[in-house]
N, C-alpha and C. Protein backbone atom coordinates (compact mmCIF):
# COMPACT_ATOMS: atom_id res chain seq x y z
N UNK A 1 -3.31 -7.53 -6.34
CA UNK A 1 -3.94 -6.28 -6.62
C UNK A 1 -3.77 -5.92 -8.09
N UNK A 2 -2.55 -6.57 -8.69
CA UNK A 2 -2.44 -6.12 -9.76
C UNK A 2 -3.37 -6.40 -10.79
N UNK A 3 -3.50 -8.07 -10.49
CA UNK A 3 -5.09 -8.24 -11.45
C UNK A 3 -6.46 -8.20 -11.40
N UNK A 4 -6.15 -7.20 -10.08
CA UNK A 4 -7.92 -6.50 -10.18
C UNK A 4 -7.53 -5.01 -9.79
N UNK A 5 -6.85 -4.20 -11.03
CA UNK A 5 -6.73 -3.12 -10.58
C UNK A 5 -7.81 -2.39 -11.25
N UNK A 6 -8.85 -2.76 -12.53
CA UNK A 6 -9.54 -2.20 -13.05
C UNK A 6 -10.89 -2.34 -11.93
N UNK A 7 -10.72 -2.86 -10.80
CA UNK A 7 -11.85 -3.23 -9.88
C UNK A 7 -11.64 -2.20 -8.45
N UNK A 8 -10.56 -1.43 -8.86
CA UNK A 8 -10.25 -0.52 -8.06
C UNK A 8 -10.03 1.20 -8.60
N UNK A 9 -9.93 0.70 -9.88
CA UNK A 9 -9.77 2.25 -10.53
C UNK A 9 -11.11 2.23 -11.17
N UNK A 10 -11.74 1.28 -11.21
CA UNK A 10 -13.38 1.72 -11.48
C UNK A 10 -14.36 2.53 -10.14
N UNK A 11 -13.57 2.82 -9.07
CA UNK A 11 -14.09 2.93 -8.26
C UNK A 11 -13.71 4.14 -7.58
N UNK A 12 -12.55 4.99 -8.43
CA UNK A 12 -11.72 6.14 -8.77
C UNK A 12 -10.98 5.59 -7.24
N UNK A 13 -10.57 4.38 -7.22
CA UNK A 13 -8.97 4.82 -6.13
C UNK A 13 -7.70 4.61 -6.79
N UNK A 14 -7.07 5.12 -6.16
CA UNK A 14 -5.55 5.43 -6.66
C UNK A 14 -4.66 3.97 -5.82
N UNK A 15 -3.75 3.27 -6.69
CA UNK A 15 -3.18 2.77 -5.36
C UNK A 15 -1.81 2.95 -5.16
N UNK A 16 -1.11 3.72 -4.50
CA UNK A 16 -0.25 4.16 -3.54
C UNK A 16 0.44 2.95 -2.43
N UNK A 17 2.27 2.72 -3.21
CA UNK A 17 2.90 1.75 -2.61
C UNK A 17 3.97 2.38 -2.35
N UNK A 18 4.00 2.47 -1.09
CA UNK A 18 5.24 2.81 0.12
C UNK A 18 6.47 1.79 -0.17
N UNK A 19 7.84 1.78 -0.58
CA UNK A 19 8.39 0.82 -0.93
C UNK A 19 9.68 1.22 0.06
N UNK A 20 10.35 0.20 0.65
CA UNK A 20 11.35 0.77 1.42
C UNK A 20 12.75 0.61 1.07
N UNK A 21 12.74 1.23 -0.28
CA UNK A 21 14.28 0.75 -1.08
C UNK A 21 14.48 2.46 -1.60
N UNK A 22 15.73 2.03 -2.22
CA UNK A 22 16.04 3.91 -3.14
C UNK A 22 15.22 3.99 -4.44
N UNK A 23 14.72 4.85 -5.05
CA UNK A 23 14.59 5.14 -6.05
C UNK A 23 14.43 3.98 -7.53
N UNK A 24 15.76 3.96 -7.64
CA UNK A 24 16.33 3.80 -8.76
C UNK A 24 15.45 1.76 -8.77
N UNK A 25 15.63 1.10 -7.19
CA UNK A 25 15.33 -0.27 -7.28
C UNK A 25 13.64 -0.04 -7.07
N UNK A 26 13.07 0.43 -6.77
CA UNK A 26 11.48 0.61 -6.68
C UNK A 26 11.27 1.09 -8.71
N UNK A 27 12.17 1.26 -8.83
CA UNK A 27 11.79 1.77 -10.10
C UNK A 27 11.94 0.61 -11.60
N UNK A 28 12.70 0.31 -11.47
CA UNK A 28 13.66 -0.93 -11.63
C UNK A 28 12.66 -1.90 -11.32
N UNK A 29 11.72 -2.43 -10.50
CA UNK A 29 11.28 -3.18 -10.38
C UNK A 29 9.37 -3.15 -10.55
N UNK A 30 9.27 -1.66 -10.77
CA UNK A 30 7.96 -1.98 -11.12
C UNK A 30 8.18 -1.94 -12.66
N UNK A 31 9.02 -1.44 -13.14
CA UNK A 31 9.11 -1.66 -14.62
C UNK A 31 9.17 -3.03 -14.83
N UNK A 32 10.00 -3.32 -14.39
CA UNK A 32 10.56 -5.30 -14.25
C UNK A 32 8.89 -5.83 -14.11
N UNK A 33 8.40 -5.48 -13.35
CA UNK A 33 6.67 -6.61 -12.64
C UNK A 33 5.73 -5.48 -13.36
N UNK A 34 5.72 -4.52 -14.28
CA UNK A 34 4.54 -3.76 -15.14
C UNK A 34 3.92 -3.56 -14.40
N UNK A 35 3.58 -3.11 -13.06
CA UNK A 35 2.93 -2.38 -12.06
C UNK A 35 2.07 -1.40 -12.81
N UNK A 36 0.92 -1.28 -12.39
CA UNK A 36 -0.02 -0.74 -12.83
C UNK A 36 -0.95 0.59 -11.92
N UNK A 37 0.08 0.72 -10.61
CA UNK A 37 0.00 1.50 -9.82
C UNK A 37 1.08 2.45 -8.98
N UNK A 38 1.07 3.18 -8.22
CA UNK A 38 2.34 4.36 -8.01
C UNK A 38 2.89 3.33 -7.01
N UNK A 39 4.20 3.73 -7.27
CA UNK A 39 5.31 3.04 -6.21
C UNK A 39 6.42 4.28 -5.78
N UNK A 40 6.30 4.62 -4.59
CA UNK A 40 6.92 5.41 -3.60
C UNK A 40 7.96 5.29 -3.05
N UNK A 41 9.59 5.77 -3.51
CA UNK A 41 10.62 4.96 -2.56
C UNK A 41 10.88 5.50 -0.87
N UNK A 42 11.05 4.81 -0.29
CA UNK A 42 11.12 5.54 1.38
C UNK A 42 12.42 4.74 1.89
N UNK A 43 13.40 4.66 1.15
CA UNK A 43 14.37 4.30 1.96
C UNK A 43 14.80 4.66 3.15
N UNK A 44 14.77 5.68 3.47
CA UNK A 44 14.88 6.29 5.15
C UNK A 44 13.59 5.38 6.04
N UNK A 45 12.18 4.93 5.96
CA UNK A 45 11.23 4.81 6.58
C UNK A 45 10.65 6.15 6.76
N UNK A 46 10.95 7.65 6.64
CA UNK A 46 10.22 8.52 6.64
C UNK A 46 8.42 8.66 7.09
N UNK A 47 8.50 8.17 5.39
CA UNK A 47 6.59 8.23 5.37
C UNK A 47 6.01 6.73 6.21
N UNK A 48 6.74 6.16 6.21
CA UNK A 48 5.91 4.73 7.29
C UNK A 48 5.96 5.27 8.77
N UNK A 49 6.96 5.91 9.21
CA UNK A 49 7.31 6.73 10.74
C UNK A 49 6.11 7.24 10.63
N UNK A 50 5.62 8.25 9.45
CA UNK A 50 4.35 8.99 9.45
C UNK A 50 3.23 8.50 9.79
N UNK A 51 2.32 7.22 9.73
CA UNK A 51 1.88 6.33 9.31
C UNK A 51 2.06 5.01 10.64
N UNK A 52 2.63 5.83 11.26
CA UNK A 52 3.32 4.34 11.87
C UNK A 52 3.63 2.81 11.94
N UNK A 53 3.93 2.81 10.84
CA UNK A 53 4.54 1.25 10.30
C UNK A 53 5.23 1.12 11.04
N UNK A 54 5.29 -0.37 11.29
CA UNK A 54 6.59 -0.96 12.50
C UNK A 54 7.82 -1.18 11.41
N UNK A 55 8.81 -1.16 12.16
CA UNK A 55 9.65 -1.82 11.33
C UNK A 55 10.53 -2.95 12.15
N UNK A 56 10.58 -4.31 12.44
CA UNK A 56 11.10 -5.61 12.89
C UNK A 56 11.98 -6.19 12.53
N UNK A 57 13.03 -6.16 12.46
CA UNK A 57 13.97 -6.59 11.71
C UNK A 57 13.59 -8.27 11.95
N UNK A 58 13.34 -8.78 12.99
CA UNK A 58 12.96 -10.23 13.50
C UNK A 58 12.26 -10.76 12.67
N UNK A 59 11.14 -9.66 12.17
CA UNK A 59 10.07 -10.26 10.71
C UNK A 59 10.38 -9.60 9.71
N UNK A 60 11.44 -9.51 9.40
CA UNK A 60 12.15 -9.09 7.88
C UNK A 60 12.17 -8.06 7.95
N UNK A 61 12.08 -6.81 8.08
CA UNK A 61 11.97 -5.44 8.28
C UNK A 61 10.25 -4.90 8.17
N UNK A 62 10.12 -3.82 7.13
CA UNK A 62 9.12 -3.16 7.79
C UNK A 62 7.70 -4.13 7.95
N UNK A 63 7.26 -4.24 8.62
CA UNK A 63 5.66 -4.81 8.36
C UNK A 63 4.44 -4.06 7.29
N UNK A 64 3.87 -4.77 6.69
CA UNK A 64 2.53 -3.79 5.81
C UNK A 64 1.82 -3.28 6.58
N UNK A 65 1.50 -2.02 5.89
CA UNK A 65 0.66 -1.42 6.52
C UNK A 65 0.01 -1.09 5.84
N UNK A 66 -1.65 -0.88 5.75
CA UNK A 66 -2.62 -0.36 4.65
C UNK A 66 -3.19 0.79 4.58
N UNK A 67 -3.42 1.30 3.97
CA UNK A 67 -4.76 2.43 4.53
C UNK A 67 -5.67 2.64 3.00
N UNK A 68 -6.99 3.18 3.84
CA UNK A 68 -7.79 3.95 2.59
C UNK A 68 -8.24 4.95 2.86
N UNK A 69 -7.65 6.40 2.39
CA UNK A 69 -8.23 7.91 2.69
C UNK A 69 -8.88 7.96 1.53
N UNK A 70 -9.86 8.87 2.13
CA UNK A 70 -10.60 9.56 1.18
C UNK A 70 -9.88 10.75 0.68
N UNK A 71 -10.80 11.52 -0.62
CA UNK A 71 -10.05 12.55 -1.18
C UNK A 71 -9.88 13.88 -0.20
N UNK A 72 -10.54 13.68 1.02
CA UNK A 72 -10.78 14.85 2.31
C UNK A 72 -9.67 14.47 2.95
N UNK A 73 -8.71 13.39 3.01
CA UNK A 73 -7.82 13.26 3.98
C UNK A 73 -8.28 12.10 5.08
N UNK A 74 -9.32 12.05 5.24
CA UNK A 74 -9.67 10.96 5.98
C UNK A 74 -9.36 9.19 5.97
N UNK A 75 -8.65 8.81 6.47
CA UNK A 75 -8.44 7.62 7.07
C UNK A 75 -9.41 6.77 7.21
N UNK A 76 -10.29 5.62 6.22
CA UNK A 76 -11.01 5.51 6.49
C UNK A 76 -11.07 3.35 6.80
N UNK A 77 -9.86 3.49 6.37
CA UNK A 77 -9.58 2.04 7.19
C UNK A 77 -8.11 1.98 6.95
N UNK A 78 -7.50 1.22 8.35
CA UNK A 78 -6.55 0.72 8.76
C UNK A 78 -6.13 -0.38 9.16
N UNK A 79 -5.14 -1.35 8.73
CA UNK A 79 -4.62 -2.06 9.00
C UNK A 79 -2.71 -1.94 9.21
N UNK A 80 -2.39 -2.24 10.42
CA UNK A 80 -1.05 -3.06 10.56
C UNK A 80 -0.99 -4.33 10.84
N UNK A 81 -0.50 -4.85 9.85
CA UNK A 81 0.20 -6.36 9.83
C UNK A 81 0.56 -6.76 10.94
N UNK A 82 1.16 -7.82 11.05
CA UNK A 82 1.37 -8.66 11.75
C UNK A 82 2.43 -9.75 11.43
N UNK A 83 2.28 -9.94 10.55
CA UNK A 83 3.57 -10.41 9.17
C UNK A 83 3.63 -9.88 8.05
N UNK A 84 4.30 -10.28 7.21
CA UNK A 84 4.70 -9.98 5.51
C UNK A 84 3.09 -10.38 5.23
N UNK A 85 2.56 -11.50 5.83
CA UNK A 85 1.84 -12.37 4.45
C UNK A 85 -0.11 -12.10 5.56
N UNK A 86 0.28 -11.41 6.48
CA UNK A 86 -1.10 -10.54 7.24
C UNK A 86 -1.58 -9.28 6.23
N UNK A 87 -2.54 -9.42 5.26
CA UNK A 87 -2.87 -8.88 3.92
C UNK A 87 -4.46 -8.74 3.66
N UNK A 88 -5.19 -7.74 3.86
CA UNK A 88 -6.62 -8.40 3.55
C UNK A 88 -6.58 -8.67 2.14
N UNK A 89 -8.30 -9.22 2.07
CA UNK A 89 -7.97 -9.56 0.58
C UNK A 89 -8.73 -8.42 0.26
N UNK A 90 -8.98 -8.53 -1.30
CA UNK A 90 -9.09 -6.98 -2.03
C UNK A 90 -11.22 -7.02 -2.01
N UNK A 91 -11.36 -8.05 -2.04
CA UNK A 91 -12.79 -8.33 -1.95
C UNK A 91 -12.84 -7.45 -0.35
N UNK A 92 -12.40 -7.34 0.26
CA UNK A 92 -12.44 -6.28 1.66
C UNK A 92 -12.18 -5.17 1.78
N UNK A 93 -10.89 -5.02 0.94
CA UNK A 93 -10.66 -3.40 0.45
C UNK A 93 -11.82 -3.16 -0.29
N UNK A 94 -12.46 -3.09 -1.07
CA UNK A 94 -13.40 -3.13 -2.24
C UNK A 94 -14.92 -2.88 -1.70
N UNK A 95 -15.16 -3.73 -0.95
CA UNK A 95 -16.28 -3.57 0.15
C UNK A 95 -16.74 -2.29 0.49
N UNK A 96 -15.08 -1.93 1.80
CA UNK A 96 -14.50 -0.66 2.18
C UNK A 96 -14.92 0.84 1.08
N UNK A 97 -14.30 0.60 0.20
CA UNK A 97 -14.49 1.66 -0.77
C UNK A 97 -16.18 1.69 -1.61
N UNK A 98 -16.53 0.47 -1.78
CA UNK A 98 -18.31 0.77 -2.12
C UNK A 98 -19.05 1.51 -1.49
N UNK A 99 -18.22 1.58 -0.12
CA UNK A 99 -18.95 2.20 1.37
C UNK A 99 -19.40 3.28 1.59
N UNK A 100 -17.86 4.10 0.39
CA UNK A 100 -17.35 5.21 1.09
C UNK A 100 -17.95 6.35 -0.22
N UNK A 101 -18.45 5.39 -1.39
CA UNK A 101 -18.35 6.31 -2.63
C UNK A 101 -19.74 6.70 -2.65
């Protein structure tokens, strides 16, 4: 995502990453990888509970989960994983959002 983020902010979305560590290592590490988008710490699982992300310890802990709201609040696609590496690709997110604008 990172190297097509101008293929997503041309399209006015925001992208919003749920990270399930404290603070300080979500922070720490998008500085570390120059992230080019918001990173959210949820060490509790809080906002994924919200959202209902699984969390598996069997498949490493939480599973991905995606979404795309609109600026109304609307939910306008969803995905839960299935593994770490169950991911659409961005040519699908992208689609999604041509759809919606």
């Amino acid at each position: 995502m990172k190297k097509e983020i101008k293929e997503f902010t041309g399209r006015k979305a925001r992208i919003v990453v749920v990270a399930p560590h404290e603070k300080a290592e979500v922070s720490a590490y998008w500085e570390k990888e120059d992230l080019p988008f918001i990173g959210i710490p949820d060490p509790d699982g809080r906002l994924g509970k919200l959202y209902g992300q699984e969390c598996n310890l069997m498949k490493l802990g939480r599973m991905p989960a995606l979404f795309i709201i609109d600026t109304k609040g609307v939910v306008l696609f969803s995905q839960y994983a299935r593994s770490m590496a169950d991911i659409p690709e961005n040519k699908e997110l992208l689609e999604i959002l041509d759809r919606s604008i």
